[in-house]
PDB file of N, CA and C in Angstrom:
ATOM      1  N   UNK A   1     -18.103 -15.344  15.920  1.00  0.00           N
ATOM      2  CA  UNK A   1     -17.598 -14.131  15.287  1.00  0.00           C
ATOM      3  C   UNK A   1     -16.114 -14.289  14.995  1.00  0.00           C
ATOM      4  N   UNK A   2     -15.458 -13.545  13.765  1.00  0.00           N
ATOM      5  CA  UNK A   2     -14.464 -13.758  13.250  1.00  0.00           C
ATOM      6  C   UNK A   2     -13.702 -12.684  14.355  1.00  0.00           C
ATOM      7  N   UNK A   3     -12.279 -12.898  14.122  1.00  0.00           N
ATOM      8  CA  UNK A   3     -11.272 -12.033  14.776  1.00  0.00           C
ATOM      9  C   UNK A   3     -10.855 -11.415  13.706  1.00  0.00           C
ATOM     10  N   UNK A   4     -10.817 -10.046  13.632  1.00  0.00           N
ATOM     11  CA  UNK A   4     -10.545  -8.664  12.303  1.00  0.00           C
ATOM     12  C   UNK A   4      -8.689  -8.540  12.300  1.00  0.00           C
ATOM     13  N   UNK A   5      -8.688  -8.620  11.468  1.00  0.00           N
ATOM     14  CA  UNK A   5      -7.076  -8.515  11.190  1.00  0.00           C
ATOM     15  C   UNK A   5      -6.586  -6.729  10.629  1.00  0.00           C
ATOM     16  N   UNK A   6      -6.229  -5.646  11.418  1.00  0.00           N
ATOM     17  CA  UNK A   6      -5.763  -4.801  11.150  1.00  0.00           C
ATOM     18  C   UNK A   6      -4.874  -4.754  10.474  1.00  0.00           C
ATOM     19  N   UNK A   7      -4.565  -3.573   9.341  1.00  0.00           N
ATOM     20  CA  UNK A   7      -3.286  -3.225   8.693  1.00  0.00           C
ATOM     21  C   UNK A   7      -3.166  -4.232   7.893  1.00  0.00           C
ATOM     22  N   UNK A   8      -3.960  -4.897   6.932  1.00  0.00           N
ATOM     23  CA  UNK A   8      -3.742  -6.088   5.849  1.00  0.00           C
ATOM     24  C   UNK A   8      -1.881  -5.498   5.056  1.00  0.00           C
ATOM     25  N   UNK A   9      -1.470  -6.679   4.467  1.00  0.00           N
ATOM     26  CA  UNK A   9      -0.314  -6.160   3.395  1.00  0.00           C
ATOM     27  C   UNK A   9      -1.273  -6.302   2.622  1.00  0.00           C
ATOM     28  N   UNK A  10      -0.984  -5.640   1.196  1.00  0.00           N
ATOM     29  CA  UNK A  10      -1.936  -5.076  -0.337  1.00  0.00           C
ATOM     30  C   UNK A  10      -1.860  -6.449  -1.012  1.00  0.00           C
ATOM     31  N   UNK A  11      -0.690  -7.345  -1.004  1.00  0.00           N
ATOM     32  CA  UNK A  11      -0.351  -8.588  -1.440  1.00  0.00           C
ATOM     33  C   UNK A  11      -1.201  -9.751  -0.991  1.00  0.00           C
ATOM     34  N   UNK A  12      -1.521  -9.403   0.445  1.00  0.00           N
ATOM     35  CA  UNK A  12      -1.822 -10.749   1.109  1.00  0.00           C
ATOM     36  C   UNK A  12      -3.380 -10.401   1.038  1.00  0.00           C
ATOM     37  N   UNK A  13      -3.811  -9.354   0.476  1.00  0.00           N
ATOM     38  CA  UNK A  13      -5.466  -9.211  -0.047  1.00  0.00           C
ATOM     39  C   UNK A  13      -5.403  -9.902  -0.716  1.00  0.00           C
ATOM     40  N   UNK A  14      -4.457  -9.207  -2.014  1.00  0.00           N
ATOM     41  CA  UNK A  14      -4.718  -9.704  -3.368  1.00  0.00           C
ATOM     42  C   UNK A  14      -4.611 -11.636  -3.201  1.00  0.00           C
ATOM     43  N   UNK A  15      -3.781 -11.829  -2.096  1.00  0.00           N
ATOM     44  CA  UNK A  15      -3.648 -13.339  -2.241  1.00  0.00           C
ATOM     45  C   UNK A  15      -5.330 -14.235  -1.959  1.00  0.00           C
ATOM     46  N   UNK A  16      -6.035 -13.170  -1.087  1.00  0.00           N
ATOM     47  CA  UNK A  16      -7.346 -14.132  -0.499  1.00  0.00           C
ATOM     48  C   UNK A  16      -8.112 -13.484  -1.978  1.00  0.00           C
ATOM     49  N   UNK A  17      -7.942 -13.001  -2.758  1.00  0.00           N
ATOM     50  CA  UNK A  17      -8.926 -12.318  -4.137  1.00  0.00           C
ATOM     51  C   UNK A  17      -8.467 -13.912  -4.934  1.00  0.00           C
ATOM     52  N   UNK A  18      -7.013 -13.681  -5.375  1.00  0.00           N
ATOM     53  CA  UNK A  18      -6.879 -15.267  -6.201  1.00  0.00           C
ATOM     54  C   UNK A  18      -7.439 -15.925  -6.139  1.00  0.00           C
ATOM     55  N   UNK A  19      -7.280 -16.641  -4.238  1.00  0.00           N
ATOM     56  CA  UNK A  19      -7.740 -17.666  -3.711  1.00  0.00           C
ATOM     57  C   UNK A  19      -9.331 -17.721  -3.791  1.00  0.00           C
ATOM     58  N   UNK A  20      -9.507 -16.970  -3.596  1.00  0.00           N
ATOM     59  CA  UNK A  20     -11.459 -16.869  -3.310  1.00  0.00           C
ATOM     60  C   UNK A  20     -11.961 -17.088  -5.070  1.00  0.00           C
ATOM     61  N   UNK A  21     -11.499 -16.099  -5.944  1.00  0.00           N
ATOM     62  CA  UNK A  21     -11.883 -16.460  -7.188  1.00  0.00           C
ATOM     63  C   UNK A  21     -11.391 -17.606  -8.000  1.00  0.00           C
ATOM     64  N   UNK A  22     -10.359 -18.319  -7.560  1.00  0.00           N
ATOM     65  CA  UNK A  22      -9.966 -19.403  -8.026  1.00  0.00           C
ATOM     66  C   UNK A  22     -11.327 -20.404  -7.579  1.00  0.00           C
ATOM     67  N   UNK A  23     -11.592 -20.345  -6.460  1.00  0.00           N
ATOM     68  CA  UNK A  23     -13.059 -20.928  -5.934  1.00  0.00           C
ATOM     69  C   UNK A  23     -14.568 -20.900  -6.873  1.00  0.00           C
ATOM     70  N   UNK A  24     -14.152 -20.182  -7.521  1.00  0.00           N
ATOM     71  CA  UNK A  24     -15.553 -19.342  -8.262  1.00  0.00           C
ATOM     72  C   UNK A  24     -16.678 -18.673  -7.481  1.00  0.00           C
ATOM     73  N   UNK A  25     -15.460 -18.317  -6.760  1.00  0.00           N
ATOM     74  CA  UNK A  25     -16.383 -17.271  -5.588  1.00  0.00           C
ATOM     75  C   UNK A  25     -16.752 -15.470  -5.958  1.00  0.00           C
ATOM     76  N   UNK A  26     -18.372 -15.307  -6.104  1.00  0.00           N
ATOM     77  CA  UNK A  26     -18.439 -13.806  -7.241  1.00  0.00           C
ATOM     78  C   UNK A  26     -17.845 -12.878  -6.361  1.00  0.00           C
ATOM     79  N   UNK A  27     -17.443 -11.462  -6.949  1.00  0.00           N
ATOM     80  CA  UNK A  27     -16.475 -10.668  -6.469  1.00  0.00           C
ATOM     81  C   UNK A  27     -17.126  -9.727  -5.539  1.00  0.00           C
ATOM     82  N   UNK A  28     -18.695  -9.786  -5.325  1.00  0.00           N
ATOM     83  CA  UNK A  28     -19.375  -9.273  -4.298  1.00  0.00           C
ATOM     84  C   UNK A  28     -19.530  -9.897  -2.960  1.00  0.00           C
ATOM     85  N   UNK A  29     -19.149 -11.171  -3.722  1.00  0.00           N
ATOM     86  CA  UNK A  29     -18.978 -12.298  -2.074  1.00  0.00           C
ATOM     87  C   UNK A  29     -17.706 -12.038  -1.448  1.00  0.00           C
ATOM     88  N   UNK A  30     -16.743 -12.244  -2.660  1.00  0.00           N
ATOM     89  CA  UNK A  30     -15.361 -11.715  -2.454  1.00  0.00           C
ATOM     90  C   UNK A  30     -14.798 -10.649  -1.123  1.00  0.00           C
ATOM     91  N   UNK A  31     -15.517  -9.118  -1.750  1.00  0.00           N
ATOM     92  CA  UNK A  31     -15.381  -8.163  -1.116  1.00  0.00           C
ATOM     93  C   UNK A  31     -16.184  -8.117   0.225  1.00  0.00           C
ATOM     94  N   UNK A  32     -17.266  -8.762   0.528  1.00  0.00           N
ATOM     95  CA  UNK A  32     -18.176  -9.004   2.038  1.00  0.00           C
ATOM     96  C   UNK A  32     -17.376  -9.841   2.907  1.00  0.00           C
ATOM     97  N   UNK A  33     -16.340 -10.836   2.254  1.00  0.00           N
ATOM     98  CA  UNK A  33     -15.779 -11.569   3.351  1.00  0.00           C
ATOM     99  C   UNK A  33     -14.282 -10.996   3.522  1.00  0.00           C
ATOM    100  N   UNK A  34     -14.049 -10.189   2.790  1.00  0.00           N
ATOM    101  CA  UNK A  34     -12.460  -9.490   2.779  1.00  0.00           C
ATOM    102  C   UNK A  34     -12.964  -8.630   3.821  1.00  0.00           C
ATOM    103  N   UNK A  35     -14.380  -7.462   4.031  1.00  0.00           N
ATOM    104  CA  UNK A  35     -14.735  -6.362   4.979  1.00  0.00           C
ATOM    105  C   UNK A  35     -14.759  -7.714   6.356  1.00  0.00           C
ATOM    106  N   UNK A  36     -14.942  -8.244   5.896  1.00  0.00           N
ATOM    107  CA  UNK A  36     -15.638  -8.997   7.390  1.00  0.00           C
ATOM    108  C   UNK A  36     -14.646  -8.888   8.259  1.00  0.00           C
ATOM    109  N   UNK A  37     -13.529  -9.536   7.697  1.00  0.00           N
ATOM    110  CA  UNK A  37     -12.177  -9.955   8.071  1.00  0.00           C
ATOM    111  C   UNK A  37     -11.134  -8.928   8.364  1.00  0.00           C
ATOM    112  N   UNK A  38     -10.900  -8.382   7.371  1.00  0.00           N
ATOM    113  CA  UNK A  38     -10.137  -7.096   7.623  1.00  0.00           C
ATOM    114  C   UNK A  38     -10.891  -6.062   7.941  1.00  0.00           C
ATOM    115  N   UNK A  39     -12.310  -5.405   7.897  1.00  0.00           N
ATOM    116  CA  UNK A  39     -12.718  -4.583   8.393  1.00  0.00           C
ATOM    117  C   UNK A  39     -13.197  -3.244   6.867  1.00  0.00           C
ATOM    118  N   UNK A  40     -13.971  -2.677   7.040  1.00  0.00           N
ATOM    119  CA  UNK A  40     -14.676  -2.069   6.108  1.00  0.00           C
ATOM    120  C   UNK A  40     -13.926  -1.489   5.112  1.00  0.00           C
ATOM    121  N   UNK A  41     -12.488  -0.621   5.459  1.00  0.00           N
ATOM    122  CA  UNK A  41     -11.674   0.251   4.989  1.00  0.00           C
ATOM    123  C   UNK A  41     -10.952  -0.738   4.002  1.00  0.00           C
ATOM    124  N   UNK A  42     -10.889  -1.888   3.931  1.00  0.00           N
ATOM    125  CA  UNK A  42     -10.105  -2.909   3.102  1.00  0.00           C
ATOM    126  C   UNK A  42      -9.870  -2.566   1.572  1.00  0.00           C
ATOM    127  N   UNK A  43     -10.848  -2.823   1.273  1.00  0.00           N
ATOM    128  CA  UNK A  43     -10.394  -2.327  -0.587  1.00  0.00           C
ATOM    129  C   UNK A  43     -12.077  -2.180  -0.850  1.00  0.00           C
ATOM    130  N   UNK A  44     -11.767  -1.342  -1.534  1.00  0.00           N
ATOM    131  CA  UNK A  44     -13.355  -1.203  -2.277  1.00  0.00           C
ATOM    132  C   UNK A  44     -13.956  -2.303  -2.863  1.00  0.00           C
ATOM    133  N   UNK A  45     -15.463  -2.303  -3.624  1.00  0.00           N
ATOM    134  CA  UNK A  45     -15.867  -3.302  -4.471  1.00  0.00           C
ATOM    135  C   UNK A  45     -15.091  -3.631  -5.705  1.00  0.00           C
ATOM    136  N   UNK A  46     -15.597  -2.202  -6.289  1.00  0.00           N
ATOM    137  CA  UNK A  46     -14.867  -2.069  -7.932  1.00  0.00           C
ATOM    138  C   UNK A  46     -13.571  -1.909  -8.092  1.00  0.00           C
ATOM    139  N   UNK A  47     -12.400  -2.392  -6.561  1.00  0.00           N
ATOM    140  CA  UNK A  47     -10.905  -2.674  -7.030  1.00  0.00           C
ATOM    141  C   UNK A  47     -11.207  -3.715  -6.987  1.00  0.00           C
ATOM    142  N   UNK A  48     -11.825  -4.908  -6.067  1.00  0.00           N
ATOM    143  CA  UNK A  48     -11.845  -6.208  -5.802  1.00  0.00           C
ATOM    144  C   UNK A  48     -12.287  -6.757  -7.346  1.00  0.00           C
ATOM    145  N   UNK A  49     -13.447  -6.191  -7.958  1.00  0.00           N
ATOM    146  CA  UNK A  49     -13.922  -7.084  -9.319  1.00  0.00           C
ATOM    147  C   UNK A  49     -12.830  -6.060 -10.451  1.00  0.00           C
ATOM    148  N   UNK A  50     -11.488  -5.091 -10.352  1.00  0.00           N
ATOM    149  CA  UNK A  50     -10.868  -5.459 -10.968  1.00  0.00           C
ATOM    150  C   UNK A  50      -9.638  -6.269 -10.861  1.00  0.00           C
ATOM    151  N   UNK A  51      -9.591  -6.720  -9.946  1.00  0.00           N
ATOM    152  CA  UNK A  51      -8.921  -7.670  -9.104  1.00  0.00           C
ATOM    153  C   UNK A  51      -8.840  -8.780  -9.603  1.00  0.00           C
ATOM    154  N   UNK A  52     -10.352  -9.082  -9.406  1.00  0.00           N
ATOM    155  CA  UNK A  52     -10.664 -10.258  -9.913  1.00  0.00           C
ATOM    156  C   UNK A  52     -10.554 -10.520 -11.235  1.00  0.00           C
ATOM    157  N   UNK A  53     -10.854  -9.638 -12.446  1.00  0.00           N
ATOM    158  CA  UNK A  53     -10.553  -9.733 -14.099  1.00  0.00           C
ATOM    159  C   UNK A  53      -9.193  -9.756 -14.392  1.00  0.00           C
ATOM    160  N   UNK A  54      -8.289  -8.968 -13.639  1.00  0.00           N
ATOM    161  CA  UNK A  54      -6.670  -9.295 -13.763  1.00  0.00           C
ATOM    162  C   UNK A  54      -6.347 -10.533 -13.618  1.00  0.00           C
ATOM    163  N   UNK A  55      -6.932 -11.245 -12.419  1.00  0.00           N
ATOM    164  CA  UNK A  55      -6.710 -12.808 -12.333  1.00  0.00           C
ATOM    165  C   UNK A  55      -7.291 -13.856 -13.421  1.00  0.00           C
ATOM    166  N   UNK A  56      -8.208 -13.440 -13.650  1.00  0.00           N
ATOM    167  CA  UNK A  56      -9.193 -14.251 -14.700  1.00  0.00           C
ATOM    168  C   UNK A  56      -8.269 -13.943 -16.200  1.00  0.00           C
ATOM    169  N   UNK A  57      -7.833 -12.804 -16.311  1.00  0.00           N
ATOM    170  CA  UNK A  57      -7.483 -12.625 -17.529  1.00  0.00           C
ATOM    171  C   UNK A  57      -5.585 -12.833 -17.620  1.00  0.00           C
ATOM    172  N   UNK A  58      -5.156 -13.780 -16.158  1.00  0.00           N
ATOM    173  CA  UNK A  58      -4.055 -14.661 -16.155  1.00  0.00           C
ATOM    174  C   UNK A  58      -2.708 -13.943 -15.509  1.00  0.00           C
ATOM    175  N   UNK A  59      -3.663 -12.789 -15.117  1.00  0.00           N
ATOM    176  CA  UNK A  59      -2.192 -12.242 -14.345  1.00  0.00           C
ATOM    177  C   UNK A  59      -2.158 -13.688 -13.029  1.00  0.00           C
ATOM    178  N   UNK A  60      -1.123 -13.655 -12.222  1.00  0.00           N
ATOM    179  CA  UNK A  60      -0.742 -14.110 -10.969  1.00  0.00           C
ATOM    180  C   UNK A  60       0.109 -14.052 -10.359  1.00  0.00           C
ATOM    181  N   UNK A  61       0.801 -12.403 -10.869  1.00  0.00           N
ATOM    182  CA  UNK A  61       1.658 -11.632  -9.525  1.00  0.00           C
ATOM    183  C   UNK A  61       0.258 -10.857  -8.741  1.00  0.00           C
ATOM    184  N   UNK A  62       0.679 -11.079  -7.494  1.00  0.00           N
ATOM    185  CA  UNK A  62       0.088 -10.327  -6.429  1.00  0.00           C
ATOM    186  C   UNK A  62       0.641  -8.895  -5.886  1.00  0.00           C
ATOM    187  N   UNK A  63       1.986  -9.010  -5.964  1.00  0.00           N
ATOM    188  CA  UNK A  63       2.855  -7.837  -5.877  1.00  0.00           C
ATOM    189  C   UNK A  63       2.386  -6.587  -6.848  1.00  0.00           C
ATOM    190  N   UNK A  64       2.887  -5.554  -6.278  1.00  0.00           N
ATOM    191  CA  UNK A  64       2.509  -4.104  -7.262  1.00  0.00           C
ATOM    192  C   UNK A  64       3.496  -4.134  -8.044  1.00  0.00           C
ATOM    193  N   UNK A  65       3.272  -3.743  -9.006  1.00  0.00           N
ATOM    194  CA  UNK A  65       4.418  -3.896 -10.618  1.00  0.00           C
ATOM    195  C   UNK A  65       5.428  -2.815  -9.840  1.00  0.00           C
ATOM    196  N   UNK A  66       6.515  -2.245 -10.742  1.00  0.00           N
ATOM    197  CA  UNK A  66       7.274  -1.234 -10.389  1.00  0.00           C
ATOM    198  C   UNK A  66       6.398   0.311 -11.666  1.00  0.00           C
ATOM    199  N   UNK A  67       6.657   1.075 -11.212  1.00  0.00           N
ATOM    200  CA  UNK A  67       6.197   2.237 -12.134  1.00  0.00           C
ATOM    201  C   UNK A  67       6.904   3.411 -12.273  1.00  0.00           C
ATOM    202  N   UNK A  68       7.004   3.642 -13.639  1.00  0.00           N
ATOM    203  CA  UNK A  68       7.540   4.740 -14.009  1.00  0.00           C
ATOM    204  C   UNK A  68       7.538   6.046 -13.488  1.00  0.00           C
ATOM    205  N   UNK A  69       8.445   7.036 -13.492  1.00  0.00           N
ATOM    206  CA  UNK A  69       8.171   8.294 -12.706  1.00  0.00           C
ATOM    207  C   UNK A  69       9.672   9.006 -12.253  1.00  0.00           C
ATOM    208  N   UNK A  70       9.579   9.824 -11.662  1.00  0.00           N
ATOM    209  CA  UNK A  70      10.777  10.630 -11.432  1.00  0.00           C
ATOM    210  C   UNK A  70      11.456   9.853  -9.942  1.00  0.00           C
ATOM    211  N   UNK A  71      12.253   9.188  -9.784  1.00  0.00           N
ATOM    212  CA  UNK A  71      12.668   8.650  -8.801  1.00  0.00           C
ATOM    213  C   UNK A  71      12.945   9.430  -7.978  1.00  0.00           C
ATOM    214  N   UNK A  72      13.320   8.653  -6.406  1.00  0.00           N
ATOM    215  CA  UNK A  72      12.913   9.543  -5.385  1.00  0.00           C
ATOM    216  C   UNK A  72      14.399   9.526  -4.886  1.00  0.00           C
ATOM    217  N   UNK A  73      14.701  10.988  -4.281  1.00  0.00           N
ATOM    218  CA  UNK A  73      15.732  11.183  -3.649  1.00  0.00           C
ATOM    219  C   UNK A  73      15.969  10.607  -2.411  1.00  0.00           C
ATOM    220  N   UNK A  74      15.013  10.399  -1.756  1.00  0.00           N
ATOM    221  CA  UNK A  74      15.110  10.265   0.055  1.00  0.00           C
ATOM    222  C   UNK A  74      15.650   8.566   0.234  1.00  0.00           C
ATOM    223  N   UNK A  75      16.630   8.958   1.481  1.00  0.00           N
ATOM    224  CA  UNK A  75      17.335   7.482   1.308  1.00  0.00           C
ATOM    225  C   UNK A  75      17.412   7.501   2.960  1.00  0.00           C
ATOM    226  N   UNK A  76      18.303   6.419   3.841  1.00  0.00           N
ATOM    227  CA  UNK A  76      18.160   6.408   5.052  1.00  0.00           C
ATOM    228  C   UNK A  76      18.938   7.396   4.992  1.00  0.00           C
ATOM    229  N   UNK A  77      20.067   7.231   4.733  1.00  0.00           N
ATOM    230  CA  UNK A  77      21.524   8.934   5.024  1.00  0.00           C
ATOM    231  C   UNK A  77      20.827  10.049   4.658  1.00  0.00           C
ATOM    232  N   UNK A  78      20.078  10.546   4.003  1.00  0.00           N
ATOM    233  CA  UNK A  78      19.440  11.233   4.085  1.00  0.00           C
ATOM    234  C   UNK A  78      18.273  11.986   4.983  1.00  0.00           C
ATOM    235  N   UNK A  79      17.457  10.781   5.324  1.00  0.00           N
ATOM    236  CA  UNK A  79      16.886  11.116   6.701  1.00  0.00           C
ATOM    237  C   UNK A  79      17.355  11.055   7.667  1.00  0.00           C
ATOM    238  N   UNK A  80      18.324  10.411   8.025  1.00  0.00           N
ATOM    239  CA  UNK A  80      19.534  10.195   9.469  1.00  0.00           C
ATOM    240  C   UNK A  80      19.691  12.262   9.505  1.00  0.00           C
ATOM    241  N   UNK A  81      20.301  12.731   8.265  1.00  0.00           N
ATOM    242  CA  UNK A  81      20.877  13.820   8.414  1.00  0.00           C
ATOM    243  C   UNK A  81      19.825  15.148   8.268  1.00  0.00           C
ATOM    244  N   UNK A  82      18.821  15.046   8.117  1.00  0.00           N
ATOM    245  CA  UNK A  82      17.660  15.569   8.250  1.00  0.00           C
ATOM    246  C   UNK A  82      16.844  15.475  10.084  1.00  0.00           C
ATOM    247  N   UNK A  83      17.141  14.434  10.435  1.00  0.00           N
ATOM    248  CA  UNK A  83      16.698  14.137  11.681  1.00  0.00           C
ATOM    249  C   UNK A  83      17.481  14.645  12.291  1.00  0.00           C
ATOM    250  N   UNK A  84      18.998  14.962  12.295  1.00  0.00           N
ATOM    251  CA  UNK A  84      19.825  15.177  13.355  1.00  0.00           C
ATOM    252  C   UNK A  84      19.912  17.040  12.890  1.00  0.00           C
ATOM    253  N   UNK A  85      19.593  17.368  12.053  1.00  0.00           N
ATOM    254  CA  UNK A  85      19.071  19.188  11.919  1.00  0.00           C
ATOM    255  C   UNK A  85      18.431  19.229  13.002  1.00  0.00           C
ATOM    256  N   UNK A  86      16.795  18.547  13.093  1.00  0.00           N
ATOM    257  CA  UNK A  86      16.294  19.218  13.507  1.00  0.00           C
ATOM    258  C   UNK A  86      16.763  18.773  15.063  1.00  0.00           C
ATOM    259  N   UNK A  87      16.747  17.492  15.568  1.00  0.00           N
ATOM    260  CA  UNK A  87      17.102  17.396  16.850  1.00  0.00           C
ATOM    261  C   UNK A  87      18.330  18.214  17.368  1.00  0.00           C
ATOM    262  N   UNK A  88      19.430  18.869  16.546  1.00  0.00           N
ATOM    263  CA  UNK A  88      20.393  19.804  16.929  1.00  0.00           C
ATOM    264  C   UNK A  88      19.532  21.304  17.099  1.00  0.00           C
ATOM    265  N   UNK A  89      18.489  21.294  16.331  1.00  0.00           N
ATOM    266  CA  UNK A  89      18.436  23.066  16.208  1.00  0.00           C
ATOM    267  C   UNK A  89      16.521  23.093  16.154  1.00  0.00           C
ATOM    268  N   UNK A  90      15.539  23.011  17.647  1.00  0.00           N
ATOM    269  CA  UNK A  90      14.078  22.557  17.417  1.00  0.00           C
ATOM    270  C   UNK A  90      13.708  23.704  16.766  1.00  0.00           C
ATOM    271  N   UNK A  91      14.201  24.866  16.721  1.00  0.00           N
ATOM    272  CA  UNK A  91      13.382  26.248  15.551  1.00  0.00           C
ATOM    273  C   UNK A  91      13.778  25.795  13.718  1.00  0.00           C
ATOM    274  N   UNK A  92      14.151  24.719  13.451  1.00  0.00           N
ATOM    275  CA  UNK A  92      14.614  24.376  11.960  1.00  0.00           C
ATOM    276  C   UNK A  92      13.690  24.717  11.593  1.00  0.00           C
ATOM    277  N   UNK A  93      13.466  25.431  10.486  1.00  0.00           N
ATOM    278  CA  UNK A  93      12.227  26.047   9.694  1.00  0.00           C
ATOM    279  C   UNK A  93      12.590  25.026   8.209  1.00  0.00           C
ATOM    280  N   UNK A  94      11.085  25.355   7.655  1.00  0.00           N
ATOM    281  CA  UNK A  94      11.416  24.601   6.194  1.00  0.00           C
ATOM    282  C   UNK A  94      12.328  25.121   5.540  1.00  0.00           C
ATOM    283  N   UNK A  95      12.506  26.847   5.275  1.00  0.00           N
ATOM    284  CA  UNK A  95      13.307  27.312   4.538  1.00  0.00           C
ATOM    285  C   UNK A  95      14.861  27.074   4.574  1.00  0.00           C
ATOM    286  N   UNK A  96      15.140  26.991   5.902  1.00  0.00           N
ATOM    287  CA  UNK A  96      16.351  26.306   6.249  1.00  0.00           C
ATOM    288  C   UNK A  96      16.682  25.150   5.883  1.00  0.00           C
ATOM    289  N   UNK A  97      15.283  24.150   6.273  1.00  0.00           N
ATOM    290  CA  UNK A  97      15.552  22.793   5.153  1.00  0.00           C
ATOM    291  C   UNK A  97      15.621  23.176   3.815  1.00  0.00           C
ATOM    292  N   UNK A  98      15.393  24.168   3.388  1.00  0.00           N
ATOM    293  CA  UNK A  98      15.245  23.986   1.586  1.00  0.00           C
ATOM    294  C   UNK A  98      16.581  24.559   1.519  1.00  0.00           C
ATOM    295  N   UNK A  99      17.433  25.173   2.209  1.00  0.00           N
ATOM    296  CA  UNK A  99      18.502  25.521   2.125  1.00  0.00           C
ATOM    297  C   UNK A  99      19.374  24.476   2.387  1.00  0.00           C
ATOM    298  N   UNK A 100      19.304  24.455   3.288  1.00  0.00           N
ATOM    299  CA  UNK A 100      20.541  22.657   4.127  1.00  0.00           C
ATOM    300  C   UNK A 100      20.468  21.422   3.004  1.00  0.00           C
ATOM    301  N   UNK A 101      19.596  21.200   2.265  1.00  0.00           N
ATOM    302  CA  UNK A 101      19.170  19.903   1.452  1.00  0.00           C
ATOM    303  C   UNK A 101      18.653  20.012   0.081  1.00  0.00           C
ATOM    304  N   UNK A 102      18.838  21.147  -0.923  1.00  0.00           N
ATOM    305  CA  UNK A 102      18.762  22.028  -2.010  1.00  0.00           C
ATOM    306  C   UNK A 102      17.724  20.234  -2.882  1.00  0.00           C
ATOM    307  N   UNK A 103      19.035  19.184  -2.807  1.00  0.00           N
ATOM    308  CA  UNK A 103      18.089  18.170  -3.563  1.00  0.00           C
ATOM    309  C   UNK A 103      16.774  17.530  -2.949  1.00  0.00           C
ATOM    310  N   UNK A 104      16.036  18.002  -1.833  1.00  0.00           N
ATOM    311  CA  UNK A 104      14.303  17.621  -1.649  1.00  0.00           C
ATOM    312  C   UNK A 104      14.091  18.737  -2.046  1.00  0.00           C
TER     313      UNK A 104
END
């Protein structure tokens, strides 16, 4: 019996998807030995076989692209000073946060 690897990175899937389909290994075999290994919750079928057509059709970043969208405010100084609200004052209510921090 195999030893199950918890908490996969999304990258180091996608790296055994390359690897396995570079093999000409089909994407139902694919996904039975990714559950085996990492455990059921891993990635579905039908991400794995589109997984697999991204590779076939010549992608070979493994990484998640970057994506468009409203960028995010929250930074460490930001949570540093959010954390030390509430550890100064344990009744901090949200409204108080929406007051203390107007930009979340």
């Amino acid at each position: 019996m195999f030893k199950t690897i918890s908490d996969p990175v999304d990258c180091g899937v996608r790296s055994v998807i390359r690897f396995l389909n570079a093999k000409k290994i089909n994407p139902a075999e694919i996904h039975r030995q990714l559950a085996e290994i990492y455990g059921e919750n891993v990635m579905t079928d039908g991400m794995v076989r589109k997984w697999v057509r991204q590779f076939n059709d010549g992608r070979t970043n493994v990484h998640d692209e970057a994506r468009s969208g409203r960028p995010s405010v929250v930074n460490d100084g930001l949570v540093a000073k959010v954390n030390g609200k509430i550890r100064g004052n344990r009744r901090f209510t949200i409204r108080m946060l929406c007051d203390e921090f107007p930009q979340i």
